[in-house]
N, C-alpha and C. Protein backbone atom coordinates (compact mmCIF):
# COMPACT_ATOMS: atom_id res chain seq x y z
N UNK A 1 35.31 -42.27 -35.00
CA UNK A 1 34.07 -42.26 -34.25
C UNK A 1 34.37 -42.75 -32.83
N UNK A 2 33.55 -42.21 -31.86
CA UNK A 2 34.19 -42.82 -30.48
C UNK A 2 33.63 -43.91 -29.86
N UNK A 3 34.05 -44.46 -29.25
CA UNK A 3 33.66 -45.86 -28.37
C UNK A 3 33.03 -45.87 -27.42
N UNK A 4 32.27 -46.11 -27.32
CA UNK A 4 31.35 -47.04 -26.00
C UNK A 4 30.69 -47.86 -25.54
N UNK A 5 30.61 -47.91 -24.12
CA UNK A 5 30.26 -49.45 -23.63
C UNK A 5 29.12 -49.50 -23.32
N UNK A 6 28.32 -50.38 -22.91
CA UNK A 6 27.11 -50.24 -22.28
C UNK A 6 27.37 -51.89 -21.53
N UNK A 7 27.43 -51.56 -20.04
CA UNK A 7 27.78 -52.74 -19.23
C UNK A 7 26.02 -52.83 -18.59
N UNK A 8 25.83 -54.20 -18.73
CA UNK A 8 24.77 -54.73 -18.21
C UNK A 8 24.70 -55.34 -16.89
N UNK A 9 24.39 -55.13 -15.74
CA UNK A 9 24.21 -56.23 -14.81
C UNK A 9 22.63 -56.84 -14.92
N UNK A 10 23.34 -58.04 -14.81
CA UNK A 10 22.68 -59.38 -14.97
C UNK A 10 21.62 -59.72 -13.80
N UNK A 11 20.42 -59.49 -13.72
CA UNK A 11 20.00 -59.86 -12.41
C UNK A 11 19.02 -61.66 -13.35
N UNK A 12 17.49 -61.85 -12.52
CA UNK A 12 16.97 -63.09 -13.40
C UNK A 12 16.42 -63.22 -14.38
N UNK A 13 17.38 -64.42 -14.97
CA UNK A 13 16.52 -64.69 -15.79
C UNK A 13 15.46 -65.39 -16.37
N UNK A 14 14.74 -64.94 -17.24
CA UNK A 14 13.39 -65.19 -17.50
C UNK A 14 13.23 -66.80 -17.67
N UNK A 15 12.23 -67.54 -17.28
CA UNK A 15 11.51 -69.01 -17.70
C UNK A 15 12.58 -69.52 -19.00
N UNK A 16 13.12 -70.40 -19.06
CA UNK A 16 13.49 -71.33 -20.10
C UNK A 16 14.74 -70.20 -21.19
N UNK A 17 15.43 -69.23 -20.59
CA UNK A 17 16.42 -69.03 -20.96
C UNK A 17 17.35 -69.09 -20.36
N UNK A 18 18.81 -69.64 -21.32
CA UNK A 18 20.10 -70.16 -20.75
C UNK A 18 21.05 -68.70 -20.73
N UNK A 19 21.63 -69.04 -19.74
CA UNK A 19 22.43 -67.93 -19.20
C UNK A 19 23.53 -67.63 -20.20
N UNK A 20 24.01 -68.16 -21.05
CA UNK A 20 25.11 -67.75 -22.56
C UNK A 20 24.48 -67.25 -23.18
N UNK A 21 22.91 -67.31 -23.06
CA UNK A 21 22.40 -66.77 -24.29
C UNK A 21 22.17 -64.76 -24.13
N UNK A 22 22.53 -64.74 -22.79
CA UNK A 22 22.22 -62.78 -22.38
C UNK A 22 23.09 -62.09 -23.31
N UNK A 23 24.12 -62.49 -23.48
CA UNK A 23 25.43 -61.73 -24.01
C UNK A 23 25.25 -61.47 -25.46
N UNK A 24 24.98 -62.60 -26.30
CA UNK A 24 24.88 -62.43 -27.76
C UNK A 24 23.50 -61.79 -27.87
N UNK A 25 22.29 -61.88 -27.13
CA UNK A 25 21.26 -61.31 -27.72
C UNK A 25 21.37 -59.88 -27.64
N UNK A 26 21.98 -59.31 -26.13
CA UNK A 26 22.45 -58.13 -25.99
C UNK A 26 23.48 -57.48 -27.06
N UNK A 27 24.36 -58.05 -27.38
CA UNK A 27 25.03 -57.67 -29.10
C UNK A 27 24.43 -57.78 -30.19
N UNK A 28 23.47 -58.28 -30.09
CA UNK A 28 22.97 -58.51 -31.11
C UNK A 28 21.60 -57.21 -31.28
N UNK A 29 21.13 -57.00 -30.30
CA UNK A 29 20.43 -55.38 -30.15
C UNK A 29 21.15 -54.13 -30.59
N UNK A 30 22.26 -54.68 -30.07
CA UNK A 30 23.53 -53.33 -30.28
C UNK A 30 23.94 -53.05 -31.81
N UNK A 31 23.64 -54.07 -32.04
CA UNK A 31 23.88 -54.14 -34.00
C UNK A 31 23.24 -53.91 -34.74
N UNK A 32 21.65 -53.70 -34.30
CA UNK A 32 20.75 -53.25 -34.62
C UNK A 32 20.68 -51.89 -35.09
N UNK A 33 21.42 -51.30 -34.31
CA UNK A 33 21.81 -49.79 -34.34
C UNK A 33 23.45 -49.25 -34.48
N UNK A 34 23.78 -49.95 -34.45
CA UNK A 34 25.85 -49.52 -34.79
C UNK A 34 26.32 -50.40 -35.54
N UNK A 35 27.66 -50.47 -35.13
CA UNK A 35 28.48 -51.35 -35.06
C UNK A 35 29.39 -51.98 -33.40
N UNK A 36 29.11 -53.08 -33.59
CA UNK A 36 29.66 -53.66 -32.31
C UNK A 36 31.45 -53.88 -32.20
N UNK A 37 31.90 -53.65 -31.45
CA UNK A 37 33.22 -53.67 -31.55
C UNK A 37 33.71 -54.60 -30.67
N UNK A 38 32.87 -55.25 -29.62
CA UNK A 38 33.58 -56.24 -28.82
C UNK A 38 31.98 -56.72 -28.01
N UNK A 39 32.44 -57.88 -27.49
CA UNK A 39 31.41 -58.13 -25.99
C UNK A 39 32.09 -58.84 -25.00
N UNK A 40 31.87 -58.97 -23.73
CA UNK A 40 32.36 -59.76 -22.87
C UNK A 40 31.28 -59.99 -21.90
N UNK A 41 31.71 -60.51 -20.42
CA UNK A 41 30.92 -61.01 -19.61
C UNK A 41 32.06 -60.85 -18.52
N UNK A 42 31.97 -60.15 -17.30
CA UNK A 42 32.09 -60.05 -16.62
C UNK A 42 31.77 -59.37 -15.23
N UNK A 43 32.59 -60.37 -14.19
CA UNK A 43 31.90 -60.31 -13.15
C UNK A 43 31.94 -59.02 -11.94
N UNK A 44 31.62 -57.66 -11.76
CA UNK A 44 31.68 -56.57 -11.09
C UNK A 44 31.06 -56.66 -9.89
N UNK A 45 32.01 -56.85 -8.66
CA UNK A 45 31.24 -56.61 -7.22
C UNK A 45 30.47 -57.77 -7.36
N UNK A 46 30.94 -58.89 -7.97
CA UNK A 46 29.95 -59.94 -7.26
C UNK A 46 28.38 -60.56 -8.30
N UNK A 47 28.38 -59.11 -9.34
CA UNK A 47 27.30 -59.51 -10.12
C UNK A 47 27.96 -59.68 -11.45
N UNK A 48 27.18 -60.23 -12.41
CA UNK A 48 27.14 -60.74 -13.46
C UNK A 48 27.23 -59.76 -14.42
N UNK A 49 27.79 -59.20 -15.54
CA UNK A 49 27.28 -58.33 -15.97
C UNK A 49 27.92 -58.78 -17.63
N UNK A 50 26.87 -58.17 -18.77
CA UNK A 50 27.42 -58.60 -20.04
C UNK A 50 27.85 -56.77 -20.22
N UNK A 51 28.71 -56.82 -21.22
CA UNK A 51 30.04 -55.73 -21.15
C UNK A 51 29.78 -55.81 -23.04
N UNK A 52 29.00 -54.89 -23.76
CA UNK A 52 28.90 -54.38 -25.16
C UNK A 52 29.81 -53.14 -25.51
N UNK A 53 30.86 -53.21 -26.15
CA UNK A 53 31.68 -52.24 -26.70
C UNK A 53 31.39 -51.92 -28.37
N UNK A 54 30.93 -50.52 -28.41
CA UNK A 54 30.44 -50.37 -29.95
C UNK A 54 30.59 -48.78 -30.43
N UNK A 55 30.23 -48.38 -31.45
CA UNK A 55 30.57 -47.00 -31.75
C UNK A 55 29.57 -46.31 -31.79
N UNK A 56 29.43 -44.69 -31.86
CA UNK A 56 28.55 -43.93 -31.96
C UNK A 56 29.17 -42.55 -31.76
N UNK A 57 28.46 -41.74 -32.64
CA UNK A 57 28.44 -40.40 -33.03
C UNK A 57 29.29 -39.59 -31.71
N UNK A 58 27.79 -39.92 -30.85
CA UNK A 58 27.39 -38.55 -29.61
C UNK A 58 27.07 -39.57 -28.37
N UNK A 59 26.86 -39.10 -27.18
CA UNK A 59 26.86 -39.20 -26.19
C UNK A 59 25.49 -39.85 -26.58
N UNK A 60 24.34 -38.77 -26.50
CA UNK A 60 23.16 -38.62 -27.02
C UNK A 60 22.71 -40.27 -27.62
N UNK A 61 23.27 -40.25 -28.60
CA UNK A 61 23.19 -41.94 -29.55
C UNK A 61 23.81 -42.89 -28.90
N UNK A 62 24.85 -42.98 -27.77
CA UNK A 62 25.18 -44.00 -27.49
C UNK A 62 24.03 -44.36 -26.29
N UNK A 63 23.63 -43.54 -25.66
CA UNK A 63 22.51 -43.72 -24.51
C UNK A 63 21.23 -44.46 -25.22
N UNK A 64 21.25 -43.89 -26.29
CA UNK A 64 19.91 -44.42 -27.03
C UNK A 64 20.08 -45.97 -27.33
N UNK A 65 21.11 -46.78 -27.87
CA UNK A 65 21.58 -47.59 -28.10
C UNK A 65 21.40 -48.53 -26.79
N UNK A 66 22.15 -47.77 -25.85
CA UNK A 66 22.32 -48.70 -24.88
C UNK A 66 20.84 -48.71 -24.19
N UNK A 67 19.65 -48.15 -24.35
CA UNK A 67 18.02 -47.78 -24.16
C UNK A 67 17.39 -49.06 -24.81
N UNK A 68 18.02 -49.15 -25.95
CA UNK A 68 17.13 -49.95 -27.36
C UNK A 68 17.65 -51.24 -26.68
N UNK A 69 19.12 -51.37 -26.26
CA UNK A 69 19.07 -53.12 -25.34
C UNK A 69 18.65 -53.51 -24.33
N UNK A 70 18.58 -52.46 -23.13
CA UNK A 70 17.61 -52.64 -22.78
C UNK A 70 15.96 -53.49 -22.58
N UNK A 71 15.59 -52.18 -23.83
CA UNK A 71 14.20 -52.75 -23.68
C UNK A 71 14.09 -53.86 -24.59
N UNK A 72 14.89 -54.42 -25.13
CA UNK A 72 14.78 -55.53 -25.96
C UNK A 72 14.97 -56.62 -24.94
N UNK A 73 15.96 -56.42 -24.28
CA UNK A 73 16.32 -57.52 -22.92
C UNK A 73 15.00 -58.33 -22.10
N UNK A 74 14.08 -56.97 -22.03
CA UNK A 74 13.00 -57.41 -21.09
C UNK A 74 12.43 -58.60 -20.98
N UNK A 75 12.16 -59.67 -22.18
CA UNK A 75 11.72 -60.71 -22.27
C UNK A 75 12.45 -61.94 -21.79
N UNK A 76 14.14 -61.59 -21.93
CA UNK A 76 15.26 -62.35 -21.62
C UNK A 76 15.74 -62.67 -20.24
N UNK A 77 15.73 -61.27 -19.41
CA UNK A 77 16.59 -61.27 -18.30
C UNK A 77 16.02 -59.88 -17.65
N UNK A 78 15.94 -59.54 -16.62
CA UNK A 78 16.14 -58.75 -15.95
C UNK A 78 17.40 -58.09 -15.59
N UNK A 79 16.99 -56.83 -16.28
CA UNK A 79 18.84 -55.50 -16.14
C UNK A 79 18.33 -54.83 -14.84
N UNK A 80 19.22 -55.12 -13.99
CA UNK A 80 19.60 -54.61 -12.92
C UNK A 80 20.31 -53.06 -13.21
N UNK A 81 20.80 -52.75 -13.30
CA UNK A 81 21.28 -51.49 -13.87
C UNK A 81 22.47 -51.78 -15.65
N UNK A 82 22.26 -50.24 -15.93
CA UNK A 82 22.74 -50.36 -17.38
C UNK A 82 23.77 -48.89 -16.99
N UNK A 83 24.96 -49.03 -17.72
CA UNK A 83 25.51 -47.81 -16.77
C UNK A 83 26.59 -47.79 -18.98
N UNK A 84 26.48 -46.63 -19.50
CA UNK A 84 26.86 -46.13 -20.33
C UNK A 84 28.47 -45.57 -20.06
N UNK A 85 29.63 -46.12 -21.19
CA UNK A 85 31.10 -45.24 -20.43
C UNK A 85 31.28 -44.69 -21.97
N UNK A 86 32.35 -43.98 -22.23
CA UNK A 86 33.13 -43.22 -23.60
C UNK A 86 34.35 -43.64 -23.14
N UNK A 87 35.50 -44.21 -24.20
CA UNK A 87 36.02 -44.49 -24.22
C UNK A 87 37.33 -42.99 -24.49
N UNK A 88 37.66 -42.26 -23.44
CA UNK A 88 38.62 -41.19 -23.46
C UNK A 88 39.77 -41.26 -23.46
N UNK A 89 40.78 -41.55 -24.05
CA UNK A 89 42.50 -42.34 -24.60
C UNK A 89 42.36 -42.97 -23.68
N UNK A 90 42.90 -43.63 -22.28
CA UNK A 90 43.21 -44.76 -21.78
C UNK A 90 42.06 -44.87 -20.66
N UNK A 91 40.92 -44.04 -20.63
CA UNK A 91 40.46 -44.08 -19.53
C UNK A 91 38.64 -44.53 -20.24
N UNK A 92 37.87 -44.86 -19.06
CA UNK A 92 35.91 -44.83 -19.58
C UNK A 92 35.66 -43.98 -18.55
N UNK A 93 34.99 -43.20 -19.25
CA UNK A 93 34.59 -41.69 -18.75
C UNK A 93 32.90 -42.32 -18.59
N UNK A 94 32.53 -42.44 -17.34
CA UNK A 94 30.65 -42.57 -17.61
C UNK A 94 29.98 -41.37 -18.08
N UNK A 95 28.81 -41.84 -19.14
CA UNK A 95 28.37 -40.46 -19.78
C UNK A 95 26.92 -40.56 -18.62
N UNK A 96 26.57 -41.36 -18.32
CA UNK A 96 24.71 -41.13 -17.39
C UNK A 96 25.18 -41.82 -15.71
């Protein structure tokens, strides 16, 4: 099955949530619907961003996935952009 990411940038966050907590809730959406294969946190151009690596079918389903964290996020943090990759032998191909 193939791999993909769904990298989050991090913009604010919401009243009385701690900033460790973006990453696991964001995997934890992702699991909702797959399987998660990794997470990280890192920093791109300066912003913050949590980094979900997980599996899926199709292009199609991984967008959806990375949709469903998203809108789960809303209460947590503000996503600055959500940018979807496929994991193509050594390279991330963006699918959106």
């Amino acid at each position: 099955m193939p791999s993909y990411r769904v990298t989050l940038a991090v913009g604010a966050l919401a009243a009385g949530t701690a900033p460790d907590a973006v990453l696991p809730e964001a995997a934890r959406l992702v699991a909702e619907l797959t399987v998660v294969e990794a997470r990280d946190v890192q920093l791109l151009r300066g912003v913050p961003c949590a980094v979900v690596r997980f599996e899926a079918p199709s292009d199609e389903i991984a967008e959806a996935v990375a949709d469903h964290a998203v809108a789960g996020l809303t209460d947590v943090v503000a996503v600055r952009s959500a940018v979807v990759t496929r994991r193509d032998g050594a390279r991330w191909t963006p699918v959106r």
